[in-house]
C-alpha atoms as a PDB file:
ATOM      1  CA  UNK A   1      74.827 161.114 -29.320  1.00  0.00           C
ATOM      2  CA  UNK A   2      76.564 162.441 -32.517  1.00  0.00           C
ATOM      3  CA  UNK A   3      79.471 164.094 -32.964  1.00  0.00           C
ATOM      4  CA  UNK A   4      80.990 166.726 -35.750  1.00  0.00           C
ATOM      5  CA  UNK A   5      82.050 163.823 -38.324  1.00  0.00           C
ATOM      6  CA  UNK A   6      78.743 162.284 -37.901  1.00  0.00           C
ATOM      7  CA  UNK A   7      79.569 159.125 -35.724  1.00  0.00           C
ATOM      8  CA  UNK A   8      77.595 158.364 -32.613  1.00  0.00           C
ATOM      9  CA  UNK A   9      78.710 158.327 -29.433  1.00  0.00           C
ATOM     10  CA  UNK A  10      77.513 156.206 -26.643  1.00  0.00           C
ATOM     11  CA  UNK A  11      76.623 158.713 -23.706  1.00  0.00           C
ATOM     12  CA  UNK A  12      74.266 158.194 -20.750  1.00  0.00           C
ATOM     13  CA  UNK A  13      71.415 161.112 -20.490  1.00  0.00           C
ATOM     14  CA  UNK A  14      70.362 161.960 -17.055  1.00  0.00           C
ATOM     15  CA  UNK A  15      66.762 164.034 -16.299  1.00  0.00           C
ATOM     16  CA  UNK A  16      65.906 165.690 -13.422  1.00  0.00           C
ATOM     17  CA  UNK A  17      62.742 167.552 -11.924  1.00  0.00           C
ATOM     18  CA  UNK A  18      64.228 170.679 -12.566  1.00  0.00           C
ATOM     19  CA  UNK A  19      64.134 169.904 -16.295  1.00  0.00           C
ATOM     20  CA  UNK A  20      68.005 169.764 -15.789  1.00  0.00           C
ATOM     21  CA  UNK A  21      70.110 167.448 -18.132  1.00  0.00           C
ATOM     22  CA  UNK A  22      73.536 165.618 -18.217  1.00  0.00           C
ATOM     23  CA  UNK A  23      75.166 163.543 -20.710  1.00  0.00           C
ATOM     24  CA  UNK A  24      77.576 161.417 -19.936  1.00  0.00           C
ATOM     25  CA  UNK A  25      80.030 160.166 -22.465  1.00  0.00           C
ATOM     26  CA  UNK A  26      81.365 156.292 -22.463  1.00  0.00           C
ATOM     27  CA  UNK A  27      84.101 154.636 -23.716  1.00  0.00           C
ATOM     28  CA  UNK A  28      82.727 151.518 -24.556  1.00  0.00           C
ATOM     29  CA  UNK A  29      79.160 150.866 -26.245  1.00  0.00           C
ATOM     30  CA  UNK A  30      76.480 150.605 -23.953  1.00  0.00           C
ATOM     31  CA  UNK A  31      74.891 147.185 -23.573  1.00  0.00           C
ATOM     32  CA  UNK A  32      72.301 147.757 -20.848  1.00  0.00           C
ATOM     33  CA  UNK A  33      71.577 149.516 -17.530  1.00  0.00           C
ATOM     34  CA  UNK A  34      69.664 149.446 -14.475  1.00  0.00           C
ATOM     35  CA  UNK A  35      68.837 151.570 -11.504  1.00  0.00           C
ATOM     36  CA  UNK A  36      69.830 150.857  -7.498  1.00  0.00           C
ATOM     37  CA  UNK A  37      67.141 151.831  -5.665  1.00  0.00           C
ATOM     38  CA  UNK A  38      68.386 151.974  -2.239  1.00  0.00           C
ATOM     39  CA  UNK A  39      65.328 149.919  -0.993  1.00  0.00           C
ATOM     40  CA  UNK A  40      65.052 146.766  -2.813  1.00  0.00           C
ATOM     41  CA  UNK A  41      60.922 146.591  -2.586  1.00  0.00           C
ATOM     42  CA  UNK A  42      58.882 147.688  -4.420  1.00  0.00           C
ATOM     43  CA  UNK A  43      55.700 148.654  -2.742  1.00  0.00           C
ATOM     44  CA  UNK A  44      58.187 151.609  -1.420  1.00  0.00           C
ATOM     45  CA  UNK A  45      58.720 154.960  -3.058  1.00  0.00           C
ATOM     46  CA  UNK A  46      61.717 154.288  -5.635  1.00  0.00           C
ATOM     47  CA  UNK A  47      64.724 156.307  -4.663  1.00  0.00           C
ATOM     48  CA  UNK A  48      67.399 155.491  -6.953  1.00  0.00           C
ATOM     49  CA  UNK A  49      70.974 156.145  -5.038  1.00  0.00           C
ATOM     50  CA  UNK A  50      73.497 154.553  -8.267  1.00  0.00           C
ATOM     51  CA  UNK A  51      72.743 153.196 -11.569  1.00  0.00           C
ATOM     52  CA  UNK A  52      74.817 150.278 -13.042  1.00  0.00           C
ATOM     53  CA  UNK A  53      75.868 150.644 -16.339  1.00  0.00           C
ATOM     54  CA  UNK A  54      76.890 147.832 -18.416  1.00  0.00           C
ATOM     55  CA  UNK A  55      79.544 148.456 -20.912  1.00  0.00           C
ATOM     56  CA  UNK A  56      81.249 146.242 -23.868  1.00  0.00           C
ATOM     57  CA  UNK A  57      84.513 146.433 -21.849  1.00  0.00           C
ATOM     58  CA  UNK A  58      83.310 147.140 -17.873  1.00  0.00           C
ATOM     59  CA  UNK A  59      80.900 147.629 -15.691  1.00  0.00           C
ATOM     60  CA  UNK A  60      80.373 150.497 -13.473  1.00  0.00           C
ATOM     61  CA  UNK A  61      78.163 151.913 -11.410  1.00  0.00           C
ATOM     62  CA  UNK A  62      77.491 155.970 -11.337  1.00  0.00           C
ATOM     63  CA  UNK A  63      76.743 157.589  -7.943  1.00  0.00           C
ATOM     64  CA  UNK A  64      73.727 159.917  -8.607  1.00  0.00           C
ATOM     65  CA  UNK A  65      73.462 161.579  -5.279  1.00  0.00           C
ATOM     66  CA  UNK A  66      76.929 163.172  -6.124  1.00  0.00           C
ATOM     67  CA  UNK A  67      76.819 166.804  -8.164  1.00  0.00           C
ATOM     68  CA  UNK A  68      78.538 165.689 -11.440  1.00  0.00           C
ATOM     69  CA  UNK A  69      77.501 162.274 -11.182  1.00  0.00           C
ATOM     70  CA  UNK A  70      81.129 160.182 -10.537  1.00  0.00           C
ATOM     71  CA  UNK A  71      81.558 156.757 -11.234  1.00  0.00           C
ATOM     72  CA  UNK A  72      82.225 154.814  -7.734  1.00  0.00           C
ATOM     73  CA  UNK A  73      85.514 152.831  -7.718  1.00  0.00           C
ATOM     74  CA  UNK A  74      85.068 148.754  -8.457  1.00  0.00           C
ATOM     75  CA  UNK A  75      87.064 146.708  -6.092  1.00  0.00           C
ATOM     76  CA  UNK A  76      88.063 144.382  -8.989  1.00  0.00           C
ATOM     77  CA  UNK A  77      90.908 145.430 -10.755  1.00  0.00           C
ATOM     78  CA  UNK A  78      90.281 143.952 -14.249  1.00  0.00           C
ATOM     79  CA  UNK A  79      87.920 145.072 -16.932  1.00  0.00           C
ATOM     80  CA  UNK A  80      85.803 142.336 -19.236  1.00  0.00           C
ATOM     81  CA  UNK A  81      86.364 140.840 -22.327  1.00  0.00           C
ATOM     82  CA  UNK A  82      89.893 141.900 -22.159  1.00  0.00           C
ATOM     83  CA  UNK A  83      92.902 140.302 -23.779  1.00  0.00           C
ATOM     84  CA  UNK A  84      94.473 136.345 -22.533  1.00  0.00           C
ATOM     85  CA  UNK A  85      97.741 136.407 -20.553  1.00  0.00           C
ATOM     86  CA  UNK A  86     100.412 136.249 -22.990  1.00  0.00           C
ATOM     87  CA  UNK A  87     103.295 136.316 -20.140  1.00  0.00           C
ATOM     88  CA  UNK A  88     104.243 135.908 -16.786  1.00  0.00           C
ATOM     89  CA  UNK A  89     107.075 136.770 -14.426  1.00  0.00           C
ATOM     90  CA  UNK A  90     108.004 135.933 -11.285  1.00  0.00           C
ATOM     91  CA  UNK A  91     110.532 137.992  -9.088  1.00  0.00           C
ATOM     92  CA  UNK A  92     111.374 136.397  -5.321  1.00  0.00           C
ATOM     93  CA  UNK A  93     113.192 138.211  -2.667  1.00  0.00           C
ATOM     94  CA  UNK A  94     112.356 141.640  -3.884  1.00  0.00           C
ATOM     95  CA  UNK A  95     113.989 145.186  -2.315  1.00  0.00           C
ATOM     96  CA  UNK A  96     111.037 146.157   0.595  1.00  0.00           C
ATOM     97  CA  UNK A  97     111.649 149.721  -0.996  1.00  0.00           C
ATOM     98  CA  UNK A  98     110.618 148.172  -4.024  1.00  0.00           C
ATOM     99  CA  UNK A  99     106.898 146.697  -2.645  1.00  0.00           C
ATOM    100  CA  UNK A 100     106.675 150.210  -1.017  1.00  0.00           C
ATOM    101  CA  UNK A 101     107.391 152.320  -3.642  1.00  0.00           C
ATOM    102  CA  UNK A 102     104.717 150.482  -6.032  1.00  0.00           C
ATOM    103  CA  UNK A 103     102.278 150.613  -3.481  1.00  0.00           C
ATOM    104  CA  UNK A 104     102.524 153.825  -2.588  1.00  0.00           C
ATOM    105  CA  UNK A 105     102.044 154.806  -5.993  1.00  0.00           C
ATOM    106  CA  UNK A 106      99.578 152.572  -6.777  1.00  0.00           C
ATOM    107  CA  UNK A 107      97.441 154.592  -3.450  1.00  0.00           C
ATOM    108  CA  UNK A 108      98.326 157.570  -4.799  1.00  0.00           C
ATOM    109  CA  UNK A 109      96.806 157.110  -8.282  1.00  0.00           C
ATOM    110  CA  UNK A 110      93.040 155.209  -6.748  1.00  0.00           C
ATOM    111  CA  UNK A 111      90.949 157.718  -5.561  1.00  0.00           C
ATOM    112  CA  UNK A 112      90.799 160.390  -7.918  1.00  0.00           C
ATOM    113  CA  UNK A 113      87.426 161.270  -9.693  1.00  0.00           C
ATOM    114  CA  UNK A 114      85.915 158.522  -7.755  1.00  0.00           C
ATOM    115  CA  UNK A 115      82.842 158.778  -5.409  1.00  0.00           C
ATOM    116  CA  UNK A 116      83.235 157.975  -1.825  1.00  0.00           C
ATOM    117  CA  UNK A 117      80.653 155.651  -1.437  1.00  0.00           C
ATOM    118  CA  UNK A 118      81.915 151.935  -1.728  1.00  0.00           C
ATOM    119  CA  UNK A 119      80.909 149.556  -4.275  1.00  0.00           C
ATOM    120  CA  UNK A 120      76.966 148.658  -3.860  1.00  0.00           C
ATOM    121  CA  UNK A 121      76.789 145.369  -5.945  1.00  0.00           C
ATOM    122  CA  UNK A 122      76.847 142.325  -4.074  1.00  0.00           C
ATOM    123  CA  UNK A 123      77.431 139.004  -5.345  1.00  0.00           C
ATOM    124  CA  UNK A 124      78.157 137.019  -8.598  1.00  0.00           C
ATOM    125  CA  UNK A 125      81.428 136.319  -8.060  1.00  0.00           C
ATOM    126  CA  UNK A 126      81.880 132.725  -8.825  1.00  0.00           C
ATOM    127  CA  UNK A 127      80.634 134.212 -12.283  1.00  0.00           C
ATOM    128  CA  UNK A 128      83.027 136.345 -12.469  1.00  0.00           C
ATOM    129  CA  UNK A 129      85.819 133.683 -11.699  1.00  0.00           C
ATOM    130  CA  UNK A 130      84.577 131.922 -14.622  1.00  0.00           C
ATOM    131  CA  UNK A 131      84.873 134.592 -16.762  1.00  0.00           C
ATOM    132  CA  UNK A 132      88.340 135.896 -16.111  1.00  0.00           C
ATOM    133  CA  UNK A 133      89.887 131.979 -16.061  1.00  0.00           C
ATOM    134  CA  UNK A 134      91.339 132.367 -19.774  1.00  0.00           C
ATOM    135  CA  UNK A 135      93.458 135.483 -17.593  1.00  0.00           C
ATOM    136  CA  UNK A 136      93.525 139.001 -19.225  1.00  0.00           C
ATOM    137  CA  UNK A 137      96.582 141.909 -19.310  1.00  0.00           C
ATOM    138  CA  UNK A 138      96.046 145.409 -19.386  1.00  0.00           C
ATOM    139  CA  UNK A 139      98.046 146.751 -22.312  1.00  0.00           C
ATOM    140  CA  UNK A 140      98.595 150.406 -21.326  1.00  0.00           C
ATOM    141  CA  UNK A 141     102.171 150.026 -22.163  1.00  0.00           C
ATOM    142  CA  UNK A 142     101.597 149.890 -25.483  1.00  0.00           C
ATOM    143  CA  UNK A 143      99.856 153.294 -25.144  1.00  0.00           C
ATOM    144  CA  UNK A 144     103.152 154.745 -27.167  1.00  0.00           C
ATOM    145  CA  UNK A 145     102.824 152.605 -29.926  1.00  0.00           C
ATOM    146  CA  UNK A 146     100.920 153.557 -33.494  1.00  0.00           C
ATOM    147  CA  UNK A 147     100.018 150.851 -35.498  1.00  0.00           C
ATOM    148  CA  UNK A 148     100.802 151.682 -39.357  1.00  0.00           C
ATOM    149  CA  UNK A 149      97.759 151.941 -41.405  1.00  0.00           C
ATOM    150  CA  UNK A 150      98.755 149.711 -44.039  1.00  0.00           C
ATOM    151  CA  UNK A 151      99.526 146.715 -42.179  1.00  0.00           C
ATOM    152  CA  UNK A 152      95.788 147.564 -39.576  1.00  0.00           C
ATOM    153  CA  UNK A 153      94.993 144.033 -40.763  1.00  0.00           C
ATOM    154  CA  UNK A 154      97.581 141.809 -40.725  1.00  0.00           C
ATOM    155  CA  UNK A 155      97.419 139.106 -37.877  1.00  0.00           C
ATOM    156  CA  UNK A 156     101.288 139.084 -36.746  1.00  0.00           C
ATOM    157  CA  UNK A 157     101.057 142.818 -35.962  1.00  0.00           C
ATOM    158  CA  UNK A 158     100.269 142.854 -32.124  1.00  0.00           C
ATOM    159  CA  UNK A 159     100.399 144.449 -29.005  1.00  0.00           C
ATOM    160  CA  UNK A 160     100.757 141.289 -26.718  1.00  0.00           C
ATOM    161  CA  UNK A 161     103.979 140.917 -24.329  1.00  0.00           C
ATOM    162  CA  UNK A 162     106.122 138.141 -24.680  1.00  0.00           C
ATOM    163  CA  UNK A 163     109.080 138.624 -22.644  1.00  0.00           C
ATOM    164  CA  UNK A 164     109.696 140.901 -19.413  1.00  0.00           C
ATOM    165  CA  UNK A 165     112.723 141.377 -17.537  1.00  0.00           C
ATOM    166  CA  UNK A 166     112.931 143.512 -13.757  1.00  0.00           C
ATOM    167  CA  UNK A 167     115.639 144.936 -12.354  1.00  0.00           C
ATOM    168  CA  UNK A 168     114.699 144.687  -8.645  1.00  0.00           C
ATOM    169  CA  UNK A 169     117.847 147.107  -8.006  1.00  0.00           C
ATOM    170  CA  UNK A 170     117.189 149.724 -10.316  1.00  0.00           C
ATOM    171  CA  UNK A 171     113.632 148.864 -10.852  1.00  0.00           C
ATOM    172  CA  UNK A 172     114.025 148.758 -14.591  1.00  0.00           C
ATOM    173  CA  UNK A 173     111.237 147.079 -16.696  1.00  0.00           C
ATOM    174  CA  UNK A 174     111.794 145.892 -20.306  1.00  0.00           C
ATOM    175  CA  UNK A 175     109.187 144.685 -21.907  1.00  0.00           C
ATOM    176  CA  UNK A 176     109.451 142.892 -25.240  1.00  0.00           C
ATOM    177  CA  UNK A 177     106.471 142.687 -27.667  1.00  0.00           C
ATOM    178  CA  UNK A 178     105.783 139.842 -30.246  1.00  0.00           C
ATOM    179  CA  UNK A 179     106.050 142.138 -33.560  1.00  0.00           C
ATOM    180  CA  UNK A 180     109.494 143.341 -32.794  1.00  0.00           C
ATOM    181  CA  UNK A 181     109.210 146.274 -30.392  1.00  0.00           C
ATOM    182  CA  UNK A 182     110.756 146.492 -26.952  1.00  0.00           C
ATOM    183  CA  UNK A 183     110.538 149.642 -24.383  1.00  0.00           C
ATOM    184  CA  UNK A 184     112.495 150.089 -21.445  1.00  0.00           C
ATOM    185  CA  UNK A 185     110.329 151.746 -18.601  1.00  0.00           C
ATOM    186  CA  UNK A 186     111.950 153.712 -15.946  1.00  0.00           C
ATOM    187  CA  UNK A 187     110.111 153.903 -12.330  1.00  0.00           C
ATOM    188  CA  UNK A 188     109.460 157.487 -11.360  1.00  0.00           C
ATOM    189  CA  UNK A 189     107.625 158.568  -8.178  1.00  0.00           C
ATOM    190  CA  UNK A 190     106.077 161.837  -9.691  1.00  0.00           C
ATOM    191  CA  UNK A 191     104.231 162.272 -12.893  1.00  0.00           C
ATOM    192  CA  UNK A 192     106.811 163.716 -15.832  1.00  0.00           C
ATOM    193  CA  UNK A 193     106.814 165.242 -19.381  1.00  0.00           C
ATOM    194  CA  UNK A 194     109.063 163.279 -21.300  1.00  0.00           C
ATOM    195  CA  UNK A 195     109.531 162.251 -25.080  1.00  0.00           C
ATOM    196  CA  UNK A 196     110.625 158.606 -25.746  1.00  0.00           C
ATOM    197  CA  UNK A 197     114.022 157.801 -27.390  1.00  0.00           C
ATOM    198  CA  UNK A 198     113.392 155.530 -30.060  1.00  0.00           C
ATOM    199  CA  UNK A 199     116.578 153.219 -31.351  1.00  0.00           C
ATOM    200  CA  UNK A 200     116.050 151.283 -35.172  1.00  0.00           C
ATOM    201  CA  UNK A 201     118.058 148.015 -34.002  1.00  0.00           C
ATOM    202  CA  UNK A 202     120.524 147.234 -37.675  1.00  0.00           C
ATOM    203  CA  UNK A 203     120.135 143.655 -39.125  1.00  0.00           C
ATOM    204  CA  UNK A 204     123.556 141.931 -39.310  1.00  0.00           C
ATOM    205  CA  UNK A 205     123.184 139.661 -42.208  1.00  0.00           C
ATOM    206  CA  UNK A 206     126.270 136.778 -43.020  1.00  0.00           C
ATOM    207  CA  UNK A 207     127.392 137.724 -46.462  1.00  0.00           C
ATOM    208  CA  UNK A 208     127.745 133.820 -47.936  1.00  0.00           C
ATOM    209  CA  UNK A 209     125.268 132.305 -50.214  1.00  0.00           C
ATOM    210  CA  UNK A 210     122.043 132.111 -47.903  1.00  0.00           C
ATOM    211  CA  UNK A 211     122.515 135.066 -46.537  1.00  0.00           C
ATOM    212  CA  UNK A 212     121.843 136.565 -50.089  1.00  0.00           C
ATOM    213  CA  UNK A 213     118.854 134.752 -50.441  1.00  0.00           C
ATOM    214  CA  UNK A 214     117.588 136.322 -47.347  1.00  0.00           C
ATOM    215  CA  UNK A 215     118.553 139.884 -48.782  1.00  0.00           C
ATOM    216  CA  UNK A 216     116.758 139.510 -51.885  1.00  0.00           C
ATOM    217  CA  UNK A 217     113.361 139.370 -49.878  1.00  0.00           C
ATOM    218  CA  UNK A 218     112.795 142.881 -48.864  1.00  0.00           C
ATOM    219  CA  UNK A 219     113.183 143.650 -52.956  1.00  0.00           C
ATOM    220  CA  UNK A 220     109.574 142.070 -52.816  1.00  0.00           C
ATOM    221  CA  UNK A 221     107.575 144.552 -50.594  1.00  0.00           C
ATOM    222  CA  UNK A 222     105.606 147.038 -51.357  1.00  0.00           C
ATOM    223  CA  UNK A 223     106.877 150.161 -52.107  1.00  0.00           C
ATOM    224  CA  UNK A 224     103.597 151.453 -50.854  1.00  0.00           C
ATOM    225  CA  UNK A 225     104.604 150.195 -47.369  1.00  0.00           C
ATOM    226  CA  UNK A 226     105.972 153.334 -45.154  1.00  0.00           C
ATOM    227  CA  UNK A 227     109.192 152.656 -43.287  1.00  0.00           C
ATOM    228  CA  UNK A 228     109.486 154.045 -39.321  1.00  0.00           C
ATOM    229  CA  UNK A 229     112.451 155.962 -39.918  1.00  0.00           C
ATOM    230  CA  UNK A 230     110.477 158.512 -42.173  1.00  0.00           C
ATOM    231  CA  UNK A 231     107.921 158.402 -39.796  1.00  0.00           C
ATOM    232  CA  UNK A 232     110.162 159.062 -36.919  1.00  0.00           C
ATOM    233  CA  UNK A 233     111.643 161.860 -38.220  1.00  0.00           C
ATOM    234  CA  UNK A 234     107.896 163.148 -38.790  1.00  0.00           C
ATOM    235  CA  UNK A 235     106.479 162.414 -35.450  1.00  0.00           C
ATOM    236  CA  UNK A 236     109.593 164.703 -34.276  1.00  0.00           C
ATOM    237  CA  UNK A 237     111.070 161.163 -32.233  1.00  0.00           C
ATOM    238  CA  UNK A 238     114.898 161.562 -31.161  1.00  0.00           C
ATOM    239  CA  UNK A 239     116.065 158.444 -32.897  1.00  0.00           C
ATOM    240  CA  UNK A 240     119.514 157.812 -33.636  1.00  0.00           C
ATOM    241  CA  UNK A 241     121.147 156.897 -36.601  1.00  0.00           C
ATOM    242  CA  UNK A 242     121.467 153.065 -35.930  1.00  0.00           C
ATOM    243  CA  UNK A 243     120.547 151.733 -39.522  1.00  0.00           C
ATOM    244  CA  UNK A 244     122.242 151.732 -42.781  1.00  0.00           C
ATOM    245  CA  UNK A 245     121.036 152.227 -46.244  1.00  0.00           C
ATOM    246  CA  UNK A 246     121.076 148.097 -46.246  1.00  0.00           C
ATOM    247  CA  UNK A 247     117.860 148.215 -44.345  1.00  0.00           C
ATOM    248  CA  UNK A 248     116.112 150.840 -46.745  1.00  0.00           C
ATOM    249  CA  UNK A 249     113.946 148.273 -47.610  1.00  0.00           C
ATOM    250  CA  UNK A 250     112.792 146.744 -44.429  1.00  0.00           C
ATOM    251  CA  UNK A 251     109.961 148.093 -42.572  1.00  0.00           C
ATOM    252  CA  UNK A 252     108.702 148.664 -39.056  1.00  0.00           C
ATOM    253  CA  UNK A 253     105.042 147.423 -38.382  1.00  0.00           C
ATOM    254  CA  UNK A 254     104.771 150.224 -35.350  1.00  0.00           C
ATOM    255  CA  UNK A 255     105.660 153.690 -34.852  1.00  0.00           C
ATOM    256  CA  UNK A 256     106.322 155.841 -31.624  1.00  0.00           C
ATOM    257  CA  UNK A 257     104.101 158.934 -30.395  1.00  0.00           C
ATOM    258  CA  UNK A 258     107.221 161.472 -30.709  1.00  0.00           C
ATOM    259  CA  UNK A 259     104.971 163.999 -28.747  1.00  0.00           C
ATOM    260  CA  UNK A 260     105.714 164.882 -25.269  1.00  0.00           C
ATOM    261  CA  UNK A 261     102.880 163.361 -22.689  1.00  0.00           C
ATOM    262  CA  UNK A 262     102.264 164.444 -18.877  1.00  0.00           C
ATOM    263  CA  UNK A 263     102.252 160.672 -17.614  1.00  0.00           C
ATOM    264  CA  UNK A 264     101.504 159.961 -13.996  1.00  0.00           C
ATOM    265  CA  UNK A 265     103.718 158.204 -11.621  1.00  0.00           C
ATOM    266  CA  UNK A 266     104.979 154.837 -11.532  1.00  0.00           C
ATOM    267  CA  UNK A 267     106.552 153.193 -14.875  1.00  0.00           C
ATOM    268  CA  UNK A 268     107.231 155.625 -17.559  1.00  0.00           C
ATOM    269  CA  UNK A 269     108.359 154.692 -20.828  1.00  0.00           C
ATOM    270  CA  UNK A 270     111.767 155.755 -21.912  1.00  0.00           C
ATOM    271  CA  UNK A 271     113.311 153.830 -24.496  1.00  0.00           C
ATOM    272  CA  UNK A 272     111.911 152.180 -27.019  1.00  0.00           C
ATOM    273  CA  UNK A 273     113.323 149.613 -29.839  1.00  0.00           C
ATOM    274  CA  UNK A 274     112.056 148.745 -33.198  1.00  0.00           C
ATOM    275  CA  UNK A 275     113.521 145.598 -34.822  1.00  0.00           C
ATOM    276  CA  UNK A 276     112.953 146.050 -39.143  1.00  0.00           C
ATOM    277  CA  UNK A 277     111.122 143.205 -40.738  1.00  0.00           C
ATOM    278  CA  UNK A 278     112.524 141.572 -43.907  1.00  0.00           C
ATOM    279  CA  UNK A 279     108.783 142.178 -45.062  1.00  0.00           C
ATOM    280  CA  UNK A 280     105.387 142.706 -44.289  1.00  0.00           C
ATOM    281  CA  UNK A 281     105.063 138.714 -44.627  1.00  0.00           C
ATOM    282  CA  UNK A 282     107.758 137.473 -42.600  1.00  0.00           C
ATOM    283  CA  UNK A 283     107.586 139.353 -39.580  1.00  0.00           C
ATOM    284  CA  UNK A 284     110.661 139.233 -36.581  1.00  0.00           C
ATOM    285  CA  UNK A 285     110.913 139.203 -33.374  1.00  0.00           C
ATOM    286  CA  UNK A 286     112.186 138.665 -30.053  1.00  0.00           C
ATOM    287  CA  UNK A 287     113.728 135.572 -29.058  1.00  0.00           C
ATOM    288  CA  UNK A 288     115.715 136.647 -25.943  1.00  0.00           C
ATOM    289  CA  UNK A 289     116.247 139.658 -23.775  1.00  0.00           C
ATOM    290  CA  UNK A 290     118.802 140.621 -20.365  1.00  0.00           C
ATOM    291  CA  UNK A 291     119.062 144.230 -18.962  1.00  0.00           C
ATOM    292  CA  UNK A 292     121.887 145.106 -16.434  1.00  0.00           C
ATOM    293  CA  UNK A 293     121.591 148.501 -15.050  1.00  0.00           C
ATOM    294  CA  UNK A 294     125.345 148.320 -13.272  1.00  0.00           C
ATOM    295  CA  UNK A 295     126.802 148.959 -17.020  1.00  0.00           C
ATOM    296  CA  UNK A 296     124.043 150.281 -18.579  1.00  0.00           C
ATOM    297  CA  UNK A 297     123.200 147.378 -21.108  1.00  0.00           C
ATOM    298  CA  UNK A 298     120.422 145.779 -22.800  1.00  0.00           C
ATOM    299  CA  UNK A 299     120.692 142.633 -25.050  1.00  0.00           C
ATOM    300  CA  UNK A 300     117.705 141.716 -27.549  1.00  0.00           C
ATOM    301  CA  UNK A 301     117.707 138.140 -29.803  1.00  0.00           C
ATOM    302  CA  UNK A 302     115.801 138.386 -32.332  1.00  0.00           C
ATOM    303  CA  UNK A 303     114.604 135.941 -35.137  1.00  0.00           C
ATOM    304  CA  UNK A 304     116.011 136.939 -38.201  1.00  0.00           C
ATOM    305  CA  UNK A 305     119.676 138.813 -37.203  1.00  0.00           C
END
């Protein structure tokens, strides 16, 4: 289906007797689909109840005996061809409030635009085993991160996680990113309007001999390259001042949505810290990370300070 700009959509058109139509729009390109009869022979009249729908990313199945046609819930949590597991934390003898609280959330948030009827395919799931052993993450915390244009294809800029540190108390997440960003999610029951702080952490550089060689790399970059603190101030992001004019000539390889978003309830990003690069081919990052809620401190290691 195309759209105003010309590109094509991949939608799902539905026909009835009635000469009736519906179009349902996808977010992933469609690879193939097939009908659910709900009698499996065929010497019976065909009366489709579902159709499954075979995306790039998922699978799902559509309920078509539903007015508006919803999408009936999968009982597996993960979608395909997602992402490898790039890090893993364990946390024993958590608060019960905590397990409660993140369950209860998690049942609040199921349900919603969801058909009633419970999943109809059967089967296939030592396939699916197979294809989910390499492990995948859902990266919907990075949902508040822009890429920069000029640095779309360079291999070190990346989403993944690489470090993540819970406050069972205060049920603080931080979550630390291999290109040099870190957020700090807060837990909220509700869903909230809120705009995300964003902090530019300052490189300390010695000031002996090496330490000038370092320096005289960001004189190398493109001036072409944006920086995130012009950005930030564009984007309309309440960042403080936390950089001097020494780091004029780093850059940032992400930048933060500075609009307010409605997100739903559970963890909410709050904070969120961008280390500077020396340049767009020697990229930091974080080597270590603590939180403690009692004083109200985070620590960050990174590569190059």
């Amino acid at each position: 289906m195309p759209t105003d700009d010309g590109l094509p959509v991949p939608a799902l058109t539905f026909l009835r007797a009635s000469k009736s139509a519906t179009v349902l729009e996808m977010d992933h390109p469609i690879l193939s689909f097939v009908t659910l009869p709900q009698i499996p022979f065929n010497s019976c009249p065909q009366q489709p109840q579902a159709v499954a729908v075979l995306l790039k990313g998922e699978l799902m199945v559509i309920d078509l005996q539903v007015p508006g046609y919803p999408s009936i819930e999968s009982p597996h949590a993960m979608d395909l061809h997602e992402q490898p597991v790039t890090c893993v934390a364990y946390y024993s003898n958590c608060p019960s409030d905590l397990i409660g609280a993140l369950t209860l959330v998690g049942c609040k948030q199921r349900r919603k635009g969801y058909s009633g009827k419970p999943w109809p395919v059967n089967g296939g799931i030592r396939k699916r085993m197979r294809d989910w052993t390499s492990g995948t993450h859902s990266y919907w915390t990075a949902s508040h991160f822009e890429r920069l244009e000029e640095l779309e294809g360079c291999e070190k800029v990346s989403h993944a996680v690489k470090l993540i540190e819970l406050c069972v108390e205060s049920r603080f997440l931080l979550v630390s990113g291999v290109s040099g960003q870190v957020t700090l999610f807060r837990f909220s029951k509700t869903e909230c309007m809120n705009t995300i702080a964003v902090v530019h952490i300052p490189q300390l550089n010695p000031s002996n001999g090496s330490g000038g060689d370092e320096r005289s790399e960001p004189s190398q970059t493109p001036k072409e390259i944006r920086r995130q603190p012009k950005l930030a101030s564009q984007d309309s992001t309440r960042s403080p001042a936390t950089s001097d004019d020494s780091d004029d000539e780093r850059i940032t390889p992400f930048k933060v949505r500075g609009a307010a978003v409605k997100r739903k309830a559970g963890y909410q990003p709050e904070l969120a810290c961008l280390i500077p690069w020396p340049s767009s081919s020697h990229g930091d990052s974080v080597t270590s990370t603590a939180i403690n809620s009692a004083f109200g401190l985070i620590a960050l290691g990174t590569l190059f300070s």
